[in-house]
PDB file of N, CA and C in Angstrom:
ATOM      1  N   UNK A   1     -16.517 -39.275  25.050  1.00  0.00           N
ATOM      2  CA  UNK A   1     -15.808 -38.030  25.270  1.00  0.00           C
ATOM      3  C   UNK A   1     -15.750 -37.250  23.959  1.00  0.00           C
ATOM      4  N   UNK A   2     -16.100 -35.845  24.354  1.00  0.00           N
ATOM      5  CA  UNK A   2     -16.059 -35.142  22.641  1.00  0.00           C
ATOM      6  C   UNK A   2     -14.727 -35.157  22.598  1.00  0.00           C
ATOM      7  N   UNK A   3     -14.756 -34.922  21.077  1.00  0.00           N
ATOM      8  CA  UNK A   3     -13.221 -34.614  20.573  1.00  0.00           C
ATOM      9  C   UNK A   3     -13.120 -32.581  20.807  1.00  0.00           C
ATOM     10  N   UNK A   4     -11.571 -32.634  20.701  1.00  0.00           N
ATOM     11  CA  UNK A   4     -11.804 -30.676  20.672  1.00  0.00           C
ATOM     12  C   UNK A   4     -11.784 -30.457  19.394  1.00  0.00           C
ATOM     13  N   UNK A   5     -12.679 -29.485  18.940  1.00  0.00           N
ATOM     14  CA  UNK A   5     -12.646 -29.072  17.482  1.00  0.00           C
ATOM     15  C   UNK A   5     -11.390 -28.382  17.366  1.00  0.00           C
ATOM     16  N   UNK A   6     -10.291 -28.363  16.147  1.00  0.00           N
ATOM     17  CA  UNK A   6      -9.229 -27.998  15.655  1.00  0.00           C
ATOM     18  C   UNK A   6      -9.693 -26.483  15.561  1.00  0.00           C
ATOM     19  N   UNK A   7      -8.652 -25.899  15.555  1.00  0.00           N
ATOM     20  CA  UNK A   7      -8.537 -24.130  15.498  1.00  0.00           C
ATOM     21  C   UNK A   7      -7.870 -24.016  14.019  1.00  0.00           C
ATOM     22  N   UNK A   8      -8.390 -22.794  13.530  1.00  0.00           N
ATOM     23  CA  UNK A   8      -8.128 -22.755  12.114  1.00  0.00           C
ATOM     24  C   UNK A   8      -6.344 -21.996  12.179  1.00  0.00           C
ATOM     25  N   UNK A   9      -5.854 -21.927  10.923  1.00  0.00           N
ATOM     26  CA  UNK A   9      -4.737 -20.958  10.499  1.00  0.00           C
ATOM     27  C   UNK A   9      -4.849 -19.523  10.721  1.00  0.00           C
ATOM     28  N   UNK A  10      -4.095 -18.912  10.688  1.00  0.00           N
ATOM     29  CA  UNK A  10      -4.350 -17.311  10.080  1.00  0.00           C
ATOM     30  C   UNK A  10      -4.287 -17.244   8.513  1.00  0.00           C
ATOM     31  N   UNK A  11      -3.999 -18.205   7.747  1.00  0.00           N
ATOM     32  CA  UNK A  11      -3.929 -18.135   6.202  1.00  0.00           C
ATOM     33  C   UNK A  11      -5.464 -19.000   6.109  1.00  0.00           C
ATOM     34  N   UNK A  12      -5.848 -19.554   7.369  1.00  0.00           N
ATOM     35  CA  UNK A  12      -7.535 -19.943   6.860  1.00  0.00           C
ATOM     36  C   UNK A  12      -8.446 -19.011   7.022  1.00  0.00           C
ATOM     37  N   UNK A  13      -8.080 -18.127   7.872  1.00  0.00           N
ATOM     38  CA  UNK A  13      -9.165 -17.332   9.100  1.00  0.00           C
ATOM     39  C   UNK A  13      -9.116 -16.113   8.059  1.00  0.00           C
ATOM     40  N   UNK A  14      -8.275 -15.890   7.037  1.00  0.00           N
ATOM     41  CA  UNK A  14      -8.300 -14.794   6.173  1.00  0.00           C
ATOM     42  C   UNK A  14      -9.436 -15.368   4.698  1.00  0.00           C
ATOM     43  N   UNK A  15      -9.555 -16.128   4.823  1.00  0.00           N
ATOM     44  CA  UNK A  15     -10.448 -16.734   3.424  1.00  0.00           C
ATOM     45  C   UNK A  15     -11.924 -16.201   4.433  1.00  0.00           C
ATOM     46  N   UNK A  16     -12.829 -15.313   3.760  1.00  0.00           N
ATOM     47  CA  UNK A  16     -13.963 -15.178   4.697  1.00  0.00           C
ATOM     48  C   UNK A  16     -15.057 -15.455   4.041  1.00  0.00           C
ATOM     49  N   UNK A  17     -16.043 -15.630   3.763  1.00  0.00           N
ATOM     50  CA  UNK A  17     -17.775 -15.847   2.985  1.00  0.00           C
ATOM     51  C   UNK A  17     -17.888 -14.563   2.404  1.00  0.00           C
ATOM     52  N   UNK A  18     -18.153 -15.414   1.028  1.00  0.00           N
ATOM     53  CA  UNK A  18     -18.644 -13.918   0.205  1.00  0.00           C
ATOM     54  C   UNK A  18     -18.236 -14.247  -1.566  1.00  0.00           C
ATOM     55  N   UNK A  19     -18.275 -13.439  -1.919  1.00  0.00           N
ATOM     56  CA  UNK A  19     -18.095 -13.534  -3.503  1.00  0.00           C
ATOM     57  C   UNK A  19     -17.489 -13.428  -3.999  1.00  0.00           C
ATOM     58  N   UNK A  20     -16.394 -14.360  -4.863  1.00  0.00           N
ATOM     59  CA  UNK A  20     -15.113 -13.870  -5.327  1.00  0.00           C
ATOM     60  C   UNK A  20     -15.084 -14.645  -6.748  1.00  0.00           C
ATOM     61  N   UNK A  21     -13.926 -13.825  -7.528  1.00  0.00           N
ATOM     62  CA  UNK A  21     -13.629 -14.165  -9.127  1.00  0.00           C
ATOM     63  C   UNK A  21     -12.471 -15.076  -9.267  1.00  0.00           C
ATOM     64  N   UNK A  22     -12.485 -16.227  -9.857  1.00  0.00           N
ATOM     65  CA  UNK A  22     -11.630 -16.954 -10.639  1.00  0.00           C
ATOM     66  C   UNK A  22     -10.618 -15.861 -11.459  1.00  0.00           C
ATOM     67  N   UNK A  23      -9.696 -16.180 -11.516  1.00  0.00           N
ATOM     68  CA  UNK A  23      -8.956 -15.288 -12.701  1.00  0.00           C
ATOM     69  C   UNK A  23      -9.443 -15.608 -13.687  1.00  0.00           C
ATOM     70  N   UNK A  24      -9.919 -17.106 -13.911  1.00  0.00           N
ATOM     71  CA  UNK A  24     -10.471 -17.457 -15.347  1.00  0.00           C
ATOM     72  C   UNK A  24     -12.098 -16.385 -15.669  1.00  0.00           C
ATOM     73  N   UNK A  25     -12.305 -15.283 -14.877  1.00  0.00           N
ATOM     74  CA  UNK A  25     -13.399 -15.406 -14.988  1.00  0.00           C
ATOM     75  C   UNK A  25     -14.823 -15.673 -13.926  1.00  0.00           C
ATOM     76  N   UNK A  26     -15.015 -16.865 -13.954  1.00  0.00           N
ATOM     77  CA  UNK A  26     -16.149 -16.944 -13.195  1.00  0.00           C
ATOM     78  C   UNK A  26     -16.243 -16.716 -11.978  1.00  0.00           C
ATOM     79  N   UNK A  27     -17.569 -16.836 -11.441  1.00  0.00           N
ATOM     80  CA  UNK A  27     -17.610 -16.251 -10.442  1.00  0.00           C
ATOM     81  C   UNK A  27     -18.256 -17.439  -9.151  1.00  0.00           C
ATOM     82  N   UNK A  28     -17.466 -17.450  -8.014  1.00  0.00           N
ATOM     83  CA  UNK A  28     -18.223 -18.221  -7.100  1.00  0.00           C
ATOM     84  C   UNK A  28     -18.291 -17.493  -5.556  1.00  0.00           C
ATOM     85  N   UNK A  29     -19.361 -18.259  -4.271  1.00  0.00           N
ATOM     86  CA  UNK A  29     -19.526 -18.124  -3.497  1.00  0.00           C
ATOM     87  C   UNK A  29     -19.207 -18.810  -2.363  1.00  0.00           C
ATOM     88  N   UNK A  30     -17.981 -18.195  -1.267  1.00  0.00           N
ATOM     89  CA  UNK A  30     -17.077 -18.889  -0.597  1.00  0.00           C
ATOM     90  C   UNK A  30     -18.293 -18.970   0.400  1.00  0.00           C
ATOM     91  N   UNK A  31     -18.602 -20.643   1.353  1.00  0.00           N
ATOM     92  CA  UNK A  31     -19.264 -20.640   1.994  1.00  0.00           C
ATOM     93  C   UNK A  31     -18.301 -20.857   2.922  1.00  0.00           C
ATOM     94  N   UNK A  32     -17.397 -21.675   3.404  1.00  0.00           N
ATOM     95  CA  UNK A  32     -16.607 -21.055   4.511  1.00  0.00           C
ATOM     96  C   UNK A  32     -15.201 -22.037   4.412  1.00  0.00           C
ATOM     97  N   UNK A  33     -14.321 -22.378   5.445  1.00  0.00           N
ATOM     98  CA  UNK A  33     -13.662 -23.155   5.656  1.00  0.00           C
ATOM     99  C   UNK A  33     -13.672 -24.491   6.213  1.00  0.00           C
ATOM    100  N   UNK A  34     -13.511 -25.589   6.034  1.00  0.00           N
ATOM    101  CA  UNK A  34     -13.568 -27.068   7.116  1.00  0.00           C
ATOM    102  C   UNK A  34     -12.400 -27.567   6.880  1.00  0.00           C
ATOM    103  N   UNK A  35     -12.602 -28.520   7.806  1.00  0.00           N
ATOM    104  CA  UNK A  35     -11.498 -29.450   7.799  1.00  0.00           C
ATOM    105  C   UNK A  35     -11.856 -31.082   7.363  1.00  0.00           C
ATOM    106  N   UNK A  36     -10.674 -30.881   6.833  1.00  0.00           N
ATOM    107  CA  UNK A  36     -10.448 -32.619   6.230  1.00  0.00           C
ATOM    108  C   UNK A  36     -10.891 -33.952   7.634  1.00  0.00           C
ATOM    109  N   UNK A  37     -11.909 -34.217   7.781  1.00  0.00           N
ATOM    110  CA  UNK A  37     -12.083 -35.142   8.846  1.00  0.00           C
ATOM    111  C   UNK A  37     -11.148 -36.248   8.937  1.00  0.00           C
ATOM    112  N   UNK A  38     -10.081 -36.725   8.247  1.00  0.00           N
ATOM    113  CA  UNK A  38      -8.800 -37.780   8.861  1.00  0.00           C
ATOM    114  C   UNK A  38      -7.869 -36.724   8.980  1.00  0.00           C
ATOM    115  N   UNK A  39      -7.319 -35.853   8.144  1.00  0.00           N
ATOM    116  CA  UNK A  39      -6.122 -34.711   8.357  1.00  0.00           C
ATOM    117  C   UNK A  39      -6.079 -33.870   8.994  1.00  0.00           C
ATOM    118  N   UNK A  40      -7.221 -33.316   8.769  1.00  0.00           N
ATOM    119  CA  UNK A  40      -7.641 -31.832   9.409  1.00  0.00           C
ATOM    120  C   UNK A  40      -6.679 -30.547   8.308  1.00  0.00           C
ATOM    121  N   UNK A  41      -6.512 -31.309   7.315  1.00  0.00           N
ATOM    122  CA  UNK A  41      -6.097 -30.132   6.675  1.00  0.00           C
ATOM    123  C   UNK A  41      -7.112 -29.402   6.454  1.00  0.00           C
ATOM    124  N   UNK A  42      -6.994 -28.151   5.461  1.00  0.00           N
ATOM    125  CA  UNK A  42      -7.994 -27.089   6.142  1.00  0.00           C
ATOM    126  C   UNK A  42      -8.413 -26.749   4.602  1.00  0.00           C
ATOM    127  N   UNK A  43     -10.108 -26.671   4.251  1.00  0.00           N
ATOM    128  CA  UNK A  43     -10.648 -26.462   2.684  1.00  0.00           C
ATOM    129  C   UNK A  43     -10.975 -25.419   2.457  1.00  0.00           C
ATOM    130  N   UNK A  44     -11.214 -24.590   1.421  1.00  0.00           N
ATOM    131  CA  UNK A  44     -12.006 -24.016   1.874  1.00  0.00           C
ATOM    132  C   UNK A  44     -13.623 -24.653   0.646  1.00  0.00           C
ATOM    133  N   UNK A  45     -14.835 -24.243   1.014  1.00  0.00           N
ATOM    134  CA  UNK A  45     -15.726 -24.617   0.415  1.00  0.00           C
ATOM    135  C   UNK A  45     -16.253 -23.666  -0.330  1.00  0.00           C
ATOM    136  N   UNK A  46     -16.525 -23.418  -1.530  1.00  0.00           N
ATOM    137  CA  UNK A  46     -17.096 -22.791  -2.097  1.00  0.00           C
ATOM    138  C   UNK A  46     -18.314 -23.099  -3.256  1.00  0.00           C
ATOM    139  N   UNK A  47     -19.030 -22.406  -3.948  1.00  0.00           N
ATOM    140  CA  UNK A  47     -19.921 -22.521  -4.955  1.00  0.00           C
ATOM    141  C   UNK A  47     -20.300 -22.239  -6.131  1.00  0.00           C
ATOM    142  N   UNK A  48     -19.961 -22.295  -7.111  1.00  0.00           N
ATOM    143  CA  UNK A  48     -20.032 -21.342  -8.823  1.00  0.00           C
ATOM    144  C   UNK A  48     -21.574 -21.318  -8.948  1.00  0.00           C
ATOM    145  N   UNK A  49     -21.309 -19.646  -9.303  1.00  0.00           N
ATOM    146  CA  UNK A  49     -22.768 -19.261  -8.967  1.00  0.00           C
ATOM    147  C   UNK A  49     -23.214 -18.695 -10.660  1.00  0.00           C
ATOM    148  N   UNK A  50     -22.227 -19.423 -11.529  1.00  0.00           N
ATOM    149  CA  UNK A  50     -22.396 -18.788 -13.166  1.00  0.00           C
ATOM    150  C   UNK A  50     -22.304 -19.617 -13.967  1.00  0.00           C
ATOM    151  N   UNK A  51     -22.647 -19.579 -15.004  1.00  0.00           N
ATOM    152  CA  UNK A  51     -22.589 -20.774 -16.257  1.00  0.00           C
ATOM    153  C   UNK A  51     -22.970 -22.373 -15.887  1.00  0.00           C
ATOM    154  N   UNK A  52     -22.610 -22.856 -16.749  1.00  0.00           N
ATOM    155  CA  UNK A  52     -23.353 -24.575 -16.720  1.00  0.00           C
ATOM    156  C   UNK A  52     -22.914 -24.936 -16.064  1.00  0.00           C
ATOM    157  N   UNK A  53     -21.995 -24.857 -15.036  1.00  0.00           N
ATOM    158  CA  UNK A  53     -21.900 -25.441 -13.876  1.00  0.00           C
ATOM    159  C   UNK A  53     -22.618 -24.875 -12.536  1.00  0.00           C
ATOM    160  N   UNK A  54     -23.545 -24.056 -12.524  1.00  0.00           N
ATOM    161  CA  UNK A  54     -23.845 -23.336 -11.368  1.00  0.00           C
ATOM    162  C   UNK A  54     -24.601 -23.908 -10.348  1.00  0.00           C
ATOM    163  N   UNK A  55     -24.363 -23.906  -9.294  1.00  0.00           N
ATOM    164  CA  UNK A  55     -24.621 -24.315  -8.117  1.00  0.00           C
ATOM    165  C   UNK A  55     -23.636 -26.004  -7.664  1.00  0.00           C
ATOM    166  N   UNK A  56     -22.920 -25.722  -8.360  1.00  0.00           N
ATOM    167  CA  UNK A  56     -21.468 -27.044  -7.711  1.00  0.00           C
ATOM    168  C   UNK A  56     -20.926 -26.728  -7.150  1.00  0.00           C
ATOM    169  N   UNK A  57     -20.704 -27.803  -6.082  1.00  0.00           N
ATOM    170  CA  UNK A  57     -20.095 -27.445  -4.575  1.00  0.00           C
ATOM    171  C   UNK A  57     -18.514 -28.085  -5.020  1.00  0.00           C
ATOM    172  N   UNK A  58     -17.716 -27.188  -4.717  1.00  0.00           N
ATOM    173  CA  UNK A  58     -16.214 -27.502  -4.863  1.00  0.00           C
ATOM    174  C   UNK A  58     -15.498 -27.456  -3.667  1.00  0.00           C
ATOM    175  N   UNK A  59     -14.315 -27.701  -3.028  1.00  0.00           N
ATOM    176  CA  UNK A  59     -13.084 -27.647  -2.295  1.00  0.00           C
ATOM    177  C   UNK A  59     -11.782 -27.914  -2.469  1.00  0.00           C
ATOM    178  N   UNK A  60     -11.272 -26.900  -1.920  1.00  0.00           N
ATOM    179  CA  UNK A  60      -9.881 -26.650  -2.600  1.00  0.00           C
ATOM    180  C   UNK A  60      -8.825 -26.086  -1.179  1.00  0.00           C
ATOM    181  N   UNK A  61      -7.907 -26.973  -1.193  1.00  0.00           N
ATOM    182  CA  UNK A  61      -7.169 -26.583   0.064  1.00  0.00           C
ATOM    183  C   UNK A  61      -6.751 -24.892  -0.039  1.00  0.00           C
ATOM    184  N   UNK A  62      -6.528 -24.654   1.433  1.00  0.00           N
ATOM    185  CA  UNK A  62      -6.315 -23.006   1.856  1.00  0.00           C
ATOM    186  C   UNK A  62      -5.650 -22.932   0.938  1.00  0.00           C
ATOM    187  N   UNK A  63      -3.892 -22.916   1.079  1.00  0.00           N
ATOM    188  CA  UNK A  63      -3.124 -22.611   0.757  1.00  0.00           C
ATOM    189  C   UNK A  63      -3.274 -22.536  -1.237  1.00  0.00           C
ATOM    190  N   UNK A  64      -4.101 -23.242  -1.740  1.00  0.00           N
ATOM    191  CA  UNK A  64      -4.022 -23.625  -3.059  1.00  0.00           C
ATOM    192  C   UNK A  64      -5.225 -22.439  -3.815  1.00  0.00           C
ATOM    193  N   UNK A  65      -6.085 -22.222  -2.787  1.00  0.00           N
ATOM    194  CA  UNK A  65      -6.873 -21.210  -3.183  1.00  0.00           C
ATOM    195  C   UNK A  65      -6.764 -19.824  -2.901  1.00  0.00           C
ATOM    196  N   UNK A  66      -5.500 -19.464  -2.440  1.00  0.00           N
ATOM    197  CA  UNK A  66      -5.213 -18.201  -1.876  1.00  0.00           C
ATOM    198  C   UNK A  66      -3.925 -17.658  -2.787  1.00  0.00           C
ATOM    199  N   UNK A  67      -3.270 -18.893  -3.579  1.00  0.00           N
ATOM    200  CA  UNK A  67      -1.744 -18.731  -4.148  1.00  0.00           C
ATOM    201  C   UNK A  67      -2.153 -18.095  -4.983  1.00  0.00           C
ATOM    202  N   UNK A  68      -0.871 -17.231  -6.138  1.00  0.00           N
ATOM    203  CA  UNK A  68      -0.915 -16.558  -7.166  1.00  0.00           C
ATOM    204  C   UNK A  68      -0.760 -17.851  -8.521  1.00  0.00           C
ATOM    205  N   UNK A  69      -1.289 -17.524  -9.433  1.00  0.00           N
ATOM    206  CA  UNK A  69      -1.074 -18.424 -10.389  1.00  0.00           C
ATOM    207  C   UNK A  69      -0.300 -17.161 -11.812  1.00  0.00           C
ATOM    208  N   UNK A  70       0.456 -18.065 -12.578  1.00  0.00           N
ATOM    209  CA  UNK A  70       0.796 -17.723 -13.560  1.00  0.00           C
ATOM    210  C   UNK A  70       0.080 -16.969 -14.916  1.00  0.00           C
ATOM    211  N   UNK A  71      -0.083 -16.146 -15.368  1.00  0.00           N
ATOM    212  CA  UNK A  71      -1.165 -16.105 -16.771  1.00  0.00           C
ATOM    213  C   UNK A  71      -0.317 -15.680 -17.948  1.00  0.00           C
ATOM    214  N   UNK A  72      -0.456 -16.088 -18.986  1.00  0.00           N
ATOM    215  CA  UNK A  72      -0.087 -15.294 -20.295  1.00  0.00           C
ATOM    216  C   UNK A  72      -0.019 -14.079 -19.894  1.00  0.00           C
ATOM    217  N   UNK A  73       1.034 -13.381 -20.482  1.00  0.00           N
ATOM    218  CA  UNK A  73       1.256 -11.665 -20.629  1.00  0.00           C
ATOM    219  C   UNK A  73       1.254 -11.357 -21.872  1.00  0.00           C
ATOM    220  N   UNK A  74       1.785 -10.415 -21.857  1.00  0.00           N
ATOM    221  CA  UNK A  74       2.013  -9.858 -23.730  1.00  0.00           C
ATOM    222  C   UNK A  74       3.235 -10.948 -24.160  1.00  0.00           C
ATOM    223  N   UNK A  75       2.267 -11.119 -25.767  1.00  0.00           N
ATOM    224  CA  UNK A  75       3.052 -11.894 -26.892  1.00  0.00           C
ATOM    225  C   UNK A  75       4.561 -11.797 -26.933  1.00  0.00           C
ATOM    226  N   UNK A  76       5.261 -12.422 -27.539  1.00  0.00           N
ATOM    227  CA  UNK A  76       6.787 -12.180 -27.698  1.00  0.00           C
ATOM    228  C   UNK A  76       6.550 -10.953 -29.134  1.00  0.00           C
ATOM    229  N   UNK A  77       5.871 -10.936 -29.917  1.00  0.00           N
ATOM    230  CA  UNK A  77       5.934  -9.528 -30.947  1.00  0.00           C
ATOM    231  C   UNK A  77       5.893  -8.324 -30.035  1.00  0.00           C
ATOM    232  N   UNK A  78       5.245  -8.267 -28.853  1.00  0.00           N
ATOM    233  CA  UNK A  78       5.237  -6.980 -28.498  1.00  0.00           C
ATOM    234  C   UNK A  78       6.491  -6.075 -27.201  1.00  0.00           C
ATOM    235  N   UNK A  79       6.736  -7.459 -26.848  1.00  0.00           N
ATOM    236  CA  UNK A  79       7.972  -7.419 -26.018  1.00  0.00           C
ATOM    237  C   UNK A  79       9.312  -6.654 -27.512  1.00  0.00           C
ATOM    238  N   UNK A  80      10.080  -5.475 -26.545  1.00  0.00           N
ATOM    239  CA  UNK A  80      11.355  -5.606 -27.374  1.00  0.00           C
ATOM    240  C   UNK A  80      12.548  -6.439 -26.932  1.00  0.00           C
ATOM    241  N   UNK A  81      12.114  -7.492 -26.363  1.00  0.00           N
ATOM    242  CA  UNK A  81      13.419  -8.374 -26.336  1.00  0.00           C
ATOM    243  C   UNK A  81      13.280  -9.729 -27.085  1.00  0.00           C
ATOM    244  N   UNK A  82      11.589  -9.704 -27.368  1.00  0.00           N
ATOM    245  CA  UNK A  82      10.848 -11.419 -28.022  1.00  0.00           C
ATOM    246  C   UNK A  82      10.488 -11.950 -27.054  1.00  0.00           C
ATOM    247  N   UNK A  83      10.783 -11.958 -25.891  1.00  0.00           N
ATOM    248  CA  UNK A  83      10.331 -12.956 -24.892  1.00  0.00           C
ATOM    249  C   UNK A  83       8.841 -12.670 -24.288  1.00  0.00           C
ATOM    250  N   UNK A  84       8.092 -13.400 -24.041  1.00  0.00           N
ATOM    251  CA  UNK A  84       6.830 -13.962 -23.597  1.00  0.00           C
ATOM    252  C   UNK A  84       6.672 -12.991 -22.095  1.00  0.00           C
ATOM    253  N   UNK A  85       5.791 -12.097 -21.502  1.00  0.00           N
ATOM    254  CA  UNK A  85       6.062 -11.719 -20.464  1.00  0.00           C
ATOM    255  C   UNK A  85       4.844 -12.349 -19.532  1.00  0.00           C
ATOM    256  N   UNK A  86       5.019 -12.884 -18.396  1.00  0.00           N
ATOM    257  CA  UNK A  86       3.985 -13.933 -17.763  1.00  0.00           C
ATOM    258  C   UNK A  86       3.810 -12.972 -16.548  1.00  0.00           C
ATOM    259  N   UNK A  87       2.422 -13.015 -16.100  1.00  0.00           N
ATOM    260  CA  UNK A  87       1.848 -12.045 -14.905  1.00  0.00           C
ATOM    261  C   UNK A  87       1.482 -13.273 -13.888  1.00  0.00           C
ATOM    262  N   UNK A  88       1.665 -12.684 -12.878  1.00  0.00           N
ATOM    263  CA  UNK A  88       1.105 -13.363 -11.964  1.00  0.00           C
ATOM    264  C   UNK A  88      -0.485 -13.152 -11.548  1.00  0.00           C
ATOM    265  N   UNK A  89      -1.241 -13.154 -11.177  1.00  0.00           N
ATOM    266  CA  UNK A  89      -2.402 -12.965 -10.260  1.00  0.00           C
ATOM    267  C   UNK A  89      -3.173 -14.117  -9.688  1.00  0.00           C
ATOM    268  N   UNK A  90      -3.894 -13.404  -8.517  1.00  0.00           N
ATOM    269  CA  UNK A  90      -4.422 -14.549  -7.587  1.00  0.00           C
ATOM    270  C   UNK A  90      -5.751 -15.138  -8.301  1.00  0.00           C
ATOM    271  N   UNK A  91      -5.371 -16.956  -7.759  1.00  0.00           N
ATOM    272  CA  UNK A  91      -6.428 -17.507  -8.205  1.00  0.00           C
ATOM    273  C   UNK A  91      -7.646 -17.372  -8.056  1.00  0.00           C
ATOM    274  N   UNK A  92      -8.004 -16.319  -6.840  1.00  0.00           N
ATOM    275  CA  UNK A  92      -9.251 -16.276  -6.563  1.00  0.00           C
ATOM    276  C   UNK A  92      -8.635 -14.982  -6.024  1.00  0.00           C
ATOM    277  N   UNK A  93     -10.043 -13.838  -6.317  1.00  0.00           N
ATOM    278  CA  UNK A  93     -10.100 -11.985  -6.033  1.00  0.00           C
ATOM    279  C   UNK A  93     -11.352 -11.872  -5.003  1.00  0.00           C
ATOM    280  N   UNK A  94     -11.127 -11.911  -4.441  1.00  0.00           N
ATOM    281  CA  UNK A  94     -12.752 -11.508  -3.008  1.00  0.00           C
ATOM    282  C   UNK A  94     -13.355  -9.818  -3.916  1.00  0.00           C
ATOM    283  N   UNK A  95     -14.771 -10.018  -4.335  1.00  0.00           N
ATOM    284  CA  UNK A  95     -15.436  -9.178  -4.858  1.00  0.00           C
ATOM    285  C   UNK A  95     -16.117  -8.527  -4.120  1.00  0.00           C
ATOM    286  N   UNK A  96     -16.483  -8.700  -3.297  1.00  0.00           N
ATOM    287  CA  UNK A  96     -17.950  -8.658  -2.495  1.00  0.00           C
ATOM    288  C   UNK A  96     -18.091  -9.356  -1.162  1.00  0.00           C
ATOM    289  N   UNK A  97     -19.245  -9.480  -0.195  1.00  0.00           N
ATOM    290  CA  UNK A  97     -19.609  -9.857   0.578  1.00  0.00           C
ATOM    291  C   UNK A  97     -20.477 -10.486   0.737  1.00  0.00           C
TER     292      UNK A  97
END
């Protein structure tokens, strides 16, 4: 008897194929979403298509590749209070198609 294939999220079904930027920078190619074959948690798969790592296949759960991450802001010299100001932006920017 087949099994039924699992139905994705709406926070999966929004990750789509195509080309997107690391905040760090580089650049990779989302080939799509799967699922964890014991969990069924949900990956997405992608590819770095730049530097000495290029053409490595990575996965990284939905939710972890869609979150905002923390970055350095301006120095505490340039702040007038001294304090460190920290930006958010997403770990991954959809560039392209």
């Amino acid at each position: 008897m087949d099994e039924e294939v699992p139905s994705f999220s709406i926070l999966a079904e929004s990750v789509r194929p195509g080309l997107y930027e690391h905040y760090k920078g580089h650049h990779y190619r989302v080939i799509g979403v799967g699922h964890h074959s014991e969990t069924l948690e949900e990956f997405v798969v992608y590819q770095r298509i730049d530097g000495e790592e290029a053409g490595a296949l990575w996965v990284r759960p939905v939710g972890v590749f869609l979150e905002e991450v923390e970055v350095d802001g301006d120095p505490p010299s340039s702040a007038s209070d001294g304090l460190r100001r920290v930006k958010r932006r997403k770990r991954f920017r959809r560039i392209e198609d």
